[in-house]
C-alpha atoms as a PDB file:
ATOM      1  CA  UNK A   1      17.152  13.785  11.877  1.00  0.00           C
ATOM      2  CA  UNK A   2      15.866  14.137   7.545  1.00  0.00           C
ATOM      3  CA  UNK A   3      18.360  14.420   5.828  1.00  0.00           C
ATOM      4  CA  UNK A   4      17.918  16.583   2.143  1.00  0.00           C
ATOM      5  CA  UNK A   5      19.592  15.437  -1.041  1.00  0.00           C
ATOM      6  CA  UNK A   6      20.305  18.121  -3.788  1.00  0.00           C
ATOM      7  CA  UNK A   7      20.799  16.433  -6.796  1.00  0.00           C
ATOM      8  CA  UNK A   8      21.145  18.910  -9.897  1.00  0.00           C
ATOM      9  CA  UNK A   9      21.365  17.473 -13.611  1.00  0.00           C
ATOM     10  CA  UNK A  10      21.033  18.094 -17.089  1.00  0.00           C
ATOM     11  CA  UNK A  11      20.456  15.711 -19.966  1.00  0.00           C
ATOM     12  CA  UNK A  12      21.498  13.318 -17.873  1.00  0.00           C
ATOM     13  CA  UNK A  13      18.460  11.253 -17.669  1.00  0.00           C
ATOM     14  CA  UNK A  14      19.785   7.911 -17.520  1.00  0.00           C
ATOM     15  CA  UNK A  15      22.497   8.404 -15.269  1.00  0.00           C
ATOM     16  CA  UNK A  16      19.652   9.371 -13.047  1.00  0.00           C
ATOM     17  CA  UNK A  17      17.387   6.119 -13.175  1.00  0.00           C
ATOM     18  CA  UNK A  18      20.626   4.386 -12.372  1.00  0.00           C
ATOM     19  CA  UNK A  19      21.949   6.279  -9.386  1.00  0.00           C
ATOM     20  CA  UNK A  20      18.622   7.511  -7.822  1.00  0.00           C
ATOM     21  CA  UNK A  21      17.332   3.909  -7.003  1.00  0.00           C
ATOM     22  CA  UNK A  22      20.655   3.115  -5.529  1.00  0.00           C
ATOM     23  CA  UNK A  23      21.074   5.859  -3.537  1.00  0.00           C
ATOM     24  CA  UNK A  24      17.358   5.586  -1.996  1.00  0.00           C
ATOM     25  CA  UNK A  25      18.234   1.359  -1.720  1.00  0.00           C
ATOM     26  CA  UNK A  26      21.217   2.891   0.537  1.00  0.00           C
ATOM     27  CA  UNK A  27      19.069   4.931   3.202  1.00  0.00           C
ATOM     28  CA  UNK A  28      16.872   2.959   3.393  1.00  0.00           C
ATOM     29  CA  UNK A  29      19.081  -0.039   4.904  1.00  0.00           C
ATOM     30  CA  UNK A  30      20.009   2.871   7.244  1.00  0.00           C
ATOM     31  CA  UNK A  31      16.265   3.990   8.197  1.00  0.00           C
ATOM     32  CA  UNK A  32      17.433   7.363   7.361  1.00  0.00           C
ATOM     33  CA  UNK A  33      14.270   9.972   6.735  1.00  0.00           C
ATOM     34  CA  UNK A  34      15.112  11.542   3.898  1.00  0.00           C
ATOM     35  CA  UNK A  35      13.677  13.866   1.227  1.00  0.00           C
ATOM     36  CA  UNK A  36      15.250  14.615  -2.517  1.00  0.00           C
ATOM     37  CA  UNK A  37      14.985  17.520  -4.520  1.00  0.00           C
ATOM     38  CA  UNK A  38      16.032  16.796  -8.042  1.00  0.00           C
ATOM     39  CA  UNK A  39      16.554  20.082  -9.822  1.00  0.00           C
ATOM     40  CA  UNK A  40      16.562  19.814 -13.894  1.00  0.00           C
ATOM     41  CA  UNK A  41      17.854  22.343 -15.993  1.00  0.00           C
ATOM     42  CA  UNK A  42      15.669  22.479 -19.270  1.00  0.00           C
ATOM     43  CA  UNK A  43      17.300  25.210 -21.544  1.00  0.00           C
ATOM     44  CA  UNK A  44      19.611  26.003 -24.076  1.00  0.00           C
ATOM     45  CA  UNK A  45      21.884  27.846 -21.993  1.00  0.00           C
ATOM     46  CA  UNK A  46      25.312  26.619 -20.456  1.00  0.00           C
ATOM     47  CA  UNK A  47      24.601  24.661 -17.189  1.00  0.00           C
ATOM     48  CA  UNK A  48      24.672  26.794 -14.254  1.00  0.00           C
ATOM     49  CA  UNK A  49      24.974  24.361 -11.466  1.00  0.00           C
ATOM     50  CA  UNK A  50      25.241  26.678  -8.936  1.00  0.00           C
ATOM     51  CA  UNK A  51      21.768  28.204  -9.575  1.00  0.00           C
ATOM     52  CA  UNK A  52      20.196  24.862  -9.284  1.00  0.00           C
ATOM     53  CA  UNK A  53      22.069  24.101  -5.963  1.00  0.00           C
ATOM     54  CA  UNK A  54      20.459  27.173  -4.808  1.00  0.00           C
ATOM     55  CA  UNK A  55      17.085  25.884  -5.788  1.00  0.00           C
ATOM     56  CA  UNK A  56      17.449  22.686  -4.374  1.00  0.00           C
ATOM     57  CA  UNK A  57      18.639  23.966  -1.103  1.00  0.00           C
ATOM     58  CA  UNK A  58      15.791  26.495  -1.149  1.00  0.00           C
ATOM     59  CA  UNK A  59      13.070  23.918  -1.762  1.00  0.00           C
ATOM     60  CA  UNK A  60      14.519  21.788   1.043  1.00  0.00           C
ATOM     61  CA  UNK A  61      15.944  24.281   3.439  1.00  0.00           C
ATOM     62  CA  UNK A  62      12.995  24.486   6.114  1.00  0.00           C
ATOM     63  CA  UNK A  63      12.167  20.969   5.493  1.00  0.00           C
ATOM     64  CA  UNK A  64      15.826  18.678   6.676  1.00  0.00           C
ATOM     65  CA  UNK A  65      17.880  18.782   9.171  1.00  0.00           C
ATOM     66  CA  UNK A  66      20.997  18.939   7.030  1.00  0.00           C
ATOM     67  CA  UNK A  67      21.650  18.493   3.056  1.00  0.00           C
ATOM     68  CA  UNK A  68      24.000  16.397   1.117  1.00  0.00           C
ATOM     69  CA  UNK A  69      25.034  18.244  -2.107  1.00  0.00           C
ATOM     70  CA  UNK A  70      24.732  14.554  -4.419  1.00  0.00           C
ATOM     71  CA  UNK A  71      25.594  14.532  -8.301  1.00  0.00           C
ATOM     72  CA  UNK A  72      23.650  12.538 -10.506  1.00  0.00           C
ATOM     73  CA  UNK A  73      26.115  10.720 -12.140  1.00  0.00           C
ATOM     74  CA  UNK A  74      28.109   9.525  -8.559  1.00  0.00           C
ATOM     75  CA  UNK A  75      27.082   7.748  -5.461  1.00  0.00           C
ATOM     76  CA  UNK A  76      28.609   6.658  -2.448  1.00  0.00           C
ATOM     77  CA  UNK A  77      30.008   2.649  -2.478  1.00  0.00           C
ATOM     78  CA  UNK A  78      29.982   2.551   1.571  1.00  0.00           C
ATOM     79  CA  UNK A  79      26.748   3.074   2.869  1.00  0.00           C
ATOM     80  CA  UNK A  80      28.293   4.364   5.912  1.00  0.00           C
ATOM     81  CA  UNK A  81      28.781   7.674   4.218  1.00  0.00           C
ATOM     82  CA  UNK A  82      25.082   8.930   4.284  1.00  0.00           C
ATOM     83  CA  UNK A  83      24.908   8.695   8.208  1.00  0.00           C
ATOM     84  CA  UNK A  84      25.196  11.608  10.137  1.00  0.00           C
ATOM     85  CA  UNK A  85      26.442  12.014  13.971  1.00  0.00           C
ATOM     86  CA  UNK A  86      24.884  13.540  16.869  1.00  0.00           C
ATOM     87  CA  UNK A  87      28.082  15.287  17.384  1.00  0.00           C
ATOM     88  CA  UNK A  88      26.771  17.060  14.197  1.00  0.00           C
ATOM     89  CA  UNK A  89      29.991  15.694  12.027  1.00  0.00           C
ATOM     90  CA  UNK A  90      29.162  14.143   9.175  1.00  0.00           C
ATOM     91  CA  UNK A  91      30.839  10.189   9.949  1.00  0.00           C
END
């Protein structure tokens, strides 16, 4: 199974180099095939974070199996939590 990662962000550039490695260090220990779409808001409006959800998903949607909705600026500290089940439950 591939899982997807959302992650959306804005102006947070460095929170990004820090969690992005980390997270990718993570499935990789679990041989998880993954794919991440990181979706950057570059305007001078209020951050709609919804709208760039929607974008993620939509770039990923036909290409995973499922998708983990991931902020920039948090990532899991068990490992564990990026597996997924057969029972289709996230574990």
């Amino acid at each position: 199974m591939k899982c997807g990662f959302v992650i959306p962000y804005r102006n947070r550039l460095n929170n990004l180099k820090i969690s992005l490695p980390i997270i990718k260090s993570r499935l990789d220990k679990l041989d998880i095939e993954y794919e991440i779409a990181i979706v950057n808001q570059d305007d001078s409006k209020p951050f709609n974070r919804g709208l760039m959800l929607n974008i993620g998903v939509d770039i990923l949607f036909n290409k995973v199996d499922y998708i983990i909705i991931h902020d920039v600026d948090y990532f899991c500290l068990d490992e564990n939590c990026y597996k997924y089940s057969i029972t289709g439950n996230l574990i």
